[in-house]
C-alpha atoms as a PDB file:
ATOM      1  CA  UNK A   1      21.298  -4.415  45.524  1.00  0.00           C
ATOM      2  CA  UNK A   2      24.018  -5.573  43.382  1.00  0.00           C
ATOM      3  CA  UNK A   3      24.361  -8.631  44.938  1.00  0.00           C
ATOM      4  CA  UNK A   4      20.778  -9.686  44.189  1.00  0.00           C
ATOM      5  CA  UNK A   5      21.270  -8.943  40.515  1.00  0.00           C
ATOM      6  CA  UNK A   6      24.400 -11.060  40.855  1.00  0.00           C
ATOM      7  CA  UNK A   7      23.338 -13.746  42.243  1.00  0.00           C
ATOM      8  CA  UNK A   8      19.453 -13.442  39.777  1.00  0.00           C
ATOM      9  CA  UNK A   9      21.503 -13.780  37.061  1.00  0.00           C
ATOM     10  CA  UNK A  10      24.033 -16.598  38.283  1.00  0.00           C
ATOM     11  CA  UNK A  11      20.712 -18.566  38.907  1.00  0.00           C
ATOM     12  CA  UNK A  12      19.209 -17.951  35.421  1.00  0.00           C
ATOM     13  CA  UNK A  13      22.683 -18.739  33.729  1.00  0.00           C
ATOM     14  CA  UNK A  14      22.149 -21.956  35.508  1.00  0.00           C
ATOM     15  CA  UNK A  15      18.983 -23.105  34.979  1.00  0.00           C
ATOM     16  CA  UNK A  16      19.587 -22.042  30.500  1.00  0.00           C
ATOM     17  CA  UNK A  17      23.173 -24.224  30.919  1.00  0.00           C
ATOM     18  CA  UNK A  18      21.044 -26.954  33.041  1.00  0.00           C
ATOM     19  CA  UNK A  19      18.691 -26.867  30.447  1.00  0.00           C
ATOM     20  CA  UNK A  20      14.700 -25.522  30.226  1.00  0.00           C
ATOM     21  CA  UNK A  21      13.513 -28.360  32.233  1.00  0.00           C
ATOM     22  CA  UNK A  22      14.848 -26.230  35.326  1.00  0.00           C
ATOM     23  CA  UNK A  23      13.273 -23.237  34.973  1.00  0.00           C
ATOM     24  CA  UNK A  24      10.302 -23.556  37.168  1.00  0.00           C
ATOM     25  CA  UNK A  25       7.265 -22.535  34.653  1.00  0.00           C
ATOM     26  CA  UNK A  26       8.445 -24.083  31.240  1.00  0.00           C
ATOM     27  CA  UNK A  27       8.896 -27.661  33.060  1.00  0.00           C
ATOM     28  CA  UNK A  28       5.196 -27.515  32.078  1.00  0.00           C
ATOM     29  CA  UNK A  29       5.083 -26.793  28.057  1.00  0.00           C
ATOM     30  CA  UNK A  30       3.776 -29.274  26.233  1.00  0.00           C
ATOM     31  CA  UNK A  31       6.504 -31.576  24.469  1.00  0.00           C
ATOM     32  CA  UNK A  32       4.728 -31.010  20.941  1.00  0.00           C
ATOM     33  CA  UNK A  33       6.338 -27.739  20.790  1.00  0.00           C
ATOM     34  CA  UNK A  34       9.393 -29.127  19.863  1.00  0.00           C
ATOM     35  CA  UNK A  35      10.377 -29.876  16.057  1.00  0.00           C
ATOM     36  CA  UNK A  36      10.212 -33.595  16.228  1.00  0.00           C
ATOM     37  CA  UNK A  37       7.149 -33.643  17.602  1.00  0.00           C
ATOM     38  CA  UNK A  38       6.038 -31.651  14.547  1.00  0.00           C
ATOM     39  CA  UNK A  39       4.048 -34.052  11.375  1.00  0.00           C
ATOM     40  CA  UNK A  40       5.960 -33.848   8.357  1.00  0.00           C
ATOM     41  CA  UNK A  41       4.795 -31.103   6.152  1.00  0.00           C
ATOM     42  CA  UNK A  42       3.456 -33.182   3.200  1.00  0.00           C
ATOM     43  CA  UNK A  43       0.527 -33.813   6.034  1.00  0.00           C
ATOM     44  CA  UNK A  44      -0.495 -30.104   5.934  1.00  0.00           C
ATOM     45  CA  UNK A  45      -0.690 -30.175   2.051  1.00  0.00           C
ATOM     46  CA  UNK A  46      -4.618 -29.277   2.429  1.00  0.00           C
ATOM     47  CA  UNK A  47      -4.211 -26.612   5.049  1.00  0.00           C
ATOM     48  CA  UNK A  48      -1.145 -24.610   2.981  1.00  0.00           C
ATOM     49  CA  UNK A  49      -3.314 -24.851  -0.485  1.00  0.00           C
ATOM     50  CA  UNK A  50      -6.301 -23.072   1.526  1.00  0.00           C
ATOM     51  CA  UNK A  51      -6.240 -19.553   1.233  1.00  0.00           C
ATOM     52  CA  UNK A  52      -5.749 -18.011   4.450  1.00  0.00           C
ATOM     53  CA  UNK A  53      -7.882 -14.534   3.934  1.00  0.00           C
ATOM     54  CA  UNK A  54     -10.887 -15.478   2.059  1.00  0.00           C
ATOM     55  CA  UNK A  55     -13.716 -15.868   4.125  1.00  0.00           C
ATOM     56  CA  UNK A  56     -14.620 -19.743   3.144  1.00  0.00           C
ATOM     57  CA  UNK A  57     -10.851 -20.625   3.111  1.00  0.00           C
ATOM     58  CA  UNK A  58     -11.592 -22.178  -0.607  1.00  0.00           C
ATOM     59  CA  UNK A  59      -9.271 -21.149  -3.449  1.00  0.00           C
ATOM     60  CA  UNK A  60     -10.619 -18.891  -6.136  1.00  0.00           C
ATOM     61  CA  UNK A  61     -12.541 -20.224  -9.546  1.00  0.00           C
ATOM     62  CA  UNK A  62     -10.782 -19.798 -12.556  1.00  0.00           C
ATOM     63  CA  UNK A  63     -13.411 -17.250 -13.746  1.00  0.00           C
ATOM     64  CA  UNK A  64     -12.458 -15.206 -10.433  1.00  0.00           C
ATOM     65  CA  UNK A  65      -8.654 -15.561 -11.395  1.00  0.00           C
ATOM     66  CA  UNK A  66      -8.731 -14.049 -14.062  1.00  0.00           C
ATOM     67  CA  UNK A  67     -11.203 -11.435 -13.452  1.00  0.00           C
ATOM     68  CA  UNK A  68      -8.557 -10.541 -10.808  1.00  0.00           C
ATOM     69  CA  UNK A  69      -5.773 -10.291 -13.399  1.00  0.00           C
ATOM     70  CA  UNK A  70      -8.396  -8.383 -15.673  1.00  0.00           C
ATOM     71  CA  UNK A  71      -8.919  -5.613 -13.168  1.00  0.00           C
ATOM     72  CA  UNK A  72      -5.307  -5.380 -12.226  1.00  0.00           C
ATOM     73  CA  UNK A  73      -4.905  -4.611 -15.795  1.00  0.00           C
ATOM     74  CA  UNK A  74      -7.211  -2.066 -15.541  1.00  0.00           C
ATOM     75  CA  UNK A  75      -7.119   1.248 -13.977  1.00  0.00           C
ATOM     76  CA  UNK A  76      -3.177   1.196 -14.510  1.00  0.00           C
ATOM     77  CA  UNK A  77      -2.405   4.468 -15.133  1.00  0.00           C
ATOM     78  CA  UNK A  78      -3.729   7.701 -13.289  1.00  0.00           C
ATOM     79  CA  UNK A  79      -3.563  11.140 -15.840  1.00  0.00           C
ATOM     80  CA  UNK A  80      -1.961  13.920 -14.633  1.00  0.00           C
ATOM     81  CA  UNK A  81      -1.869  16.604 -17.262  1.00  0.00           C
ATOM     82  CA  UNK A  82      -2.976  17.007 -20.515  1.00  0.00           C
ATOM     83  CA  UNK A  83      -0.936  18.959 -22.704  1.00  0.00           C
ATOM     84  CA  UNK A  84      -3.003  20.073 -26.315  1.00  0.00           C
ATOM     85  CA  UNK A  85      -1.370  21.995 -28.889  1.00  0.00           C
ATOM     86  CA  UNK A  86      -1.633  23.047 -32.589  1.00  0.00           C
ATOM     87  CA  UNK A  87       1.068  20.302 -33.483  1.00  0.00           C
ATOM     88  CA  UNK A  88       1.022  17.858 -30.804  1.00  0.00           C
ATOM     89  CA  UNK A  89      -0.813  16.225 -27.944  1.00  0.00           C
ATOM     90  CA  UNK A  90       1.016  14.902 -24.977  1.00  0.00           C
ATOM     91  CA  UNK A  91      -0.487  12.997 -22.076  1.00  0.00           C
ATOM     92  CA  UNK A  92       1.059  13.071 -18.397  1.00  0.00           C
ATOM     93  CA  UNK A  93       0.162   9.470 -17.040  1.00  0.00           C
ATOM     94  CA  UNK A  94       1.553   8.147 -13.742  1.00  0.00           C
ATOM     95  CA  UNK A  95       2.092   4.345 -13.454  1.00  0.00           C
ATOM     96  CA  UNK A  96       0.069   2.772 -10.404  1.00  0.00           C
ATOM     97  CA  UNK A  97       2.535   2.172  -7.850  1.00  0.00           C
ATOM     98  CA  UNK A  98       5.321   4.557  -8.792  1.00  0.00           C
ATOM     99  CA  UNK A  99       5.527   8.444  -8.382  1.00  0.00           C
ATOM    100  CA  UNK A 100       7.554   8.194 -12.387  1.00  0.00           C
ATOM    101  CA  UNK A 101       5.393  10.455 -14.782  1.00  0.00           C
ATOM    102  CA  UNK A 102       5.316   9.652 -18.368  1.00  0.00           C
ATOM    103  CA  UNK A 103       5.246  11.260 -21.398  1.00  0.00           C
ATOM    104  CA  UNK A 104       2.838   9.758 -23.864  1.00  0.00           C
ATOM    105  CA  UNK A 105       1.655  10.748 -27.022  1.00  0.00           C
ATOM    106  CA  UNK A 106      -0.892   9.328 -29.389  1.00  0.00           C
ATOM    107  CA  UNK A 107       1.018   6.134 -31.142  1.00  0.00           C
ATOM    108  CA  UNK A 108       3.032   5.711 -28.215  1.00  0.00           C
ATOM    109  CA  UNK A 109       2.877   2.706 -25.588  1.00  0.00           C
ATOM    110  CA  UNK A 110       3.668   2.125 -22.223  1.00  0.00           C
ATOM    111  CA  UNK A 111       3.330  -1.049 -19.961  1.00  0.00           C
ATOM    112  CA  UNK A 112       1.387  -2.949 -23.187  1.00  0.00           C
ATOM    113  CA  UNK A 113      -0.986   0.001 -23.908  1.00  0.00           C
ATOM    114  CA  UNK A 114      -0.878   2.158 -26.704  1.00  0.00           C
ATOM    115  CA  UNK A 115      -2.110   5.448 -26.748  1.00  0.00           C
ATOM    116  CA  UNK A 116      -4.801   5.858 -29.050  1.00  0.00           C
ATOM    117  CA  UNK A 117      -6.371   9.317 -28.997  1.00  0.00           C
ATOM    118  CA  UNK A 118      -5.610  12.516 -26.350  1.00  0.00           C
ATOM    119  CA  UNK A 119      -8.565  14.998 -26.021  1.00  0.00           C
ATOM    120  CA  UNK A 120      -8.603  17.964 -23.756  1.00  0.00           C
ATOM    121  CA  UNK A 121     -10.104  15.903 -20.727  1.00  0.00           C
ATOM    122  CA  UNK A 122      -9.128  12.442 -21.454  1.00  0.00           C
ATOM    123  CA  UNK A 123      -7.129   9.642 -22.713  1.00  0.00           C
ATOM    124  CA  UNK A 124      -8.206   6.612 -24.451  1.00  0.00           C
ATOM    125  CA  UNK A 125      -5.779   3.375 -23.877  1.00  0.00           C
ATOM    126  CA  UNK A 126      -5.867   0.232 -25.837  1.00  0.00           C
ATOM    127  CA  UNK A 127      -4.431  -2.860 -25.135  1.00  0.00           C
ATOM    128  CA  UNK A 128      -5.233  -6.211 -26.961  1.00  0.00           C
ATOM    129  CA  UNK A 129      -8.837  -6.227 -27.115  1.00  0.00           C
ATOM    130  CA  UNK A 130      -9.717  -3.491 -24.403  1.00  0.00           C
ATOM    131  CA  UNK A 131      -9.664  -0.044 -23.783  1.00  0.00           C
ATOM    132  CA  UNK A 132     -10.000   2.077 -21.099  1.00  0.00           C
ATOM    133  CA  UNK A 133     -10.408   5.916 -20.932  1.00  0.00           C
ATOM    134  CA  UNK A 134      -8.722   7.767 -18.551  1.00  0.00           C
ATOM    135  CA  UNK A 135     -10.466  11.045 -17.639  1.00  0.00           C
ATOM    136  CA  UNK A 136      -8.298  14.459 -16.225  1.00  0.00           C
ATOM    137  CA  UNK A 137      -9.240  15.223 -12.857  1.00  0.00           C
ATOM    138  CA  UNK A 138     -10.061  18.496 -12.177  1.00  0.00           C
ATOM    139  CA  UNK A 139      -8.234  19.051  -9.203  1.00  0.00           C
ATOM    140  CA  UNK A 140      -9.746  23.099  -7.642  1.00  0.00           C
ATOM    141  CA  UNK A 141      -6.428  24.759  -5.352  1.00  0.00           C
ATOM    142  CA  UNK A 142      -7.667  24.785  -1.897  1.00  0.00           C
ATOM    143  CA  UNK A 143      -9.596  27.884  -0.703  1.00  0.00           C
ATOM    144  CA  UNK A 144      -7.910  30.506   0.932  1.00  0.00           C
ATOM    145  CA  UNK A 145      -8.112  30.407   5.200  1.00  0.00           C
ATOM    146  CA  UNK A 146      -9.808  32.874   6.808  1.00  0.00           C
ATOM    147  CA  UNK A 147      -7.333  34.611   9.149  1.00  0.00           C
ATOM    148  CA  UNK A 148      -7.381  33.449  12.467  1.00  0.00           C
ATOM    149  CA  UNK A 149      -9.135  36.159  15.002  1.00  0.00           C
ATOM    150  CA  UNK A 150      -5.385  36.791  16.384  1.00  0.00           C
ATOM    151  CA  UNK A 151      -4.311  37.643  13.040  1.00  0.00           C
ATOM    152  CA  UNK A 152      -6.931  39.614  12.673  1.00  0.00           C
ATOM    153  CA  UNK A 153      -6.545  41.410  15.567  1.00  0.00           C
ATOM    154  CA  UNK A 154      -3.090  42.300  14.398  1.00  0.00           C
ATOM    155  CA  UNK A 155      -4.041  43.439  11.048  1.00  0.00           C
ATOM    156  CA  UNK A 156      -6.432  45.920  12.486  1.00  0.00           C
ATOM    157  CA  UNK A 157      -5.737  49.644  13.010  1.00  0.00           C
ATOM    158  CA  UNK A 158      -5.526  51.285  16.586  1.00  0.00           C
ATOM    159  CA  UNK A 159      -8.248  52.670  17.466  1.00  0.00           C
ATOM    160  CA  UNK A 160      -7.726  55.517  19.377  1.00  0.00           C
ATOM    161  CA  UNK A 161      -9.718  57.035  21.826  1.00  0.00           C
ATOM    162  CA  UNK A 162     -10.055  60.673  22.851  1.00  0.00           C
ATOM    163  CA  UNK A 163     -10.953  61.564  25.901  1.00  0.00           C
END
């Protein structure tokens, strides 16, 4: 058995140092595989500018740019606690994209947008000409699990019989 594998891989070792031409199977690839077959890149200026996942392969409007950078904009922060006292107000944001929790009270900004006002159930952010309100989710602990019927089993006192 060793001698096949031997002599399998003498033959390969062969046909790479006698080139691809004499492996039998590639002798039949098509020669435009090969780099200098290639056209020059400045030929495939059209295909590179087309956007490869949109549907009609057409690059965006400028309207449709910006909307894009609009709603990136938007929706930047997730709240994660509110925190409401007689002499402050404190609001737990996350940043989109991170697991960092912030700080933030009213005044204070973060990421170009200033806190304006912290209620019990929201925030209100303002940034250049927008704002966006940021409501608390009320996130409910899940509900206890019934016991599974071996648990239950378990739990449950010997009944004993007399007889």
């Amino acid at each position: 058995m060793r001698a096949r594998i031997s002599i399998s891989l003498a033959l390969f070792a062969a046909a790479l140092s006698a080139g691809v031409a004499a492996v039998p199977g590639l002798a039949q690839q098509p020669a435009a595989l090969s780099p200098a077959a290639l056209p020059p890149i400045d030929a495939l200026a059209e295909t590179v500018e087309r956007p490869l996942f949109r549907p009609d392969r057409r690059p965006p409007s400028e309207a449709a740019v910006q909307q894009e950078i609009d709603d990136a904009e938007t929706g930047l922060f997730s709240l994660v606690g509110i925190i409401v006292s007689p002499t402050q107000r404190i609001a737990l944001v996350k940043v989109r994209g991170s697991q960092t929790v912030l700080q933030l009270s009213e005044g204070q900004q973060a990421n170009g947008w200033t806190v304006l006002q912290i209620n019990p159930g929201e925030v209100i952010f303002e940034s250049k000409d927008k704002t966006e309100t940021i409501e608390l989710i009320d996130i409910k602990p899940p509900e206890p699990r019934r016991p599974a019927a071996r648990d239950r089993r378990l739990r449950r006192p010997e009944q004993k019989t007399d007889q």
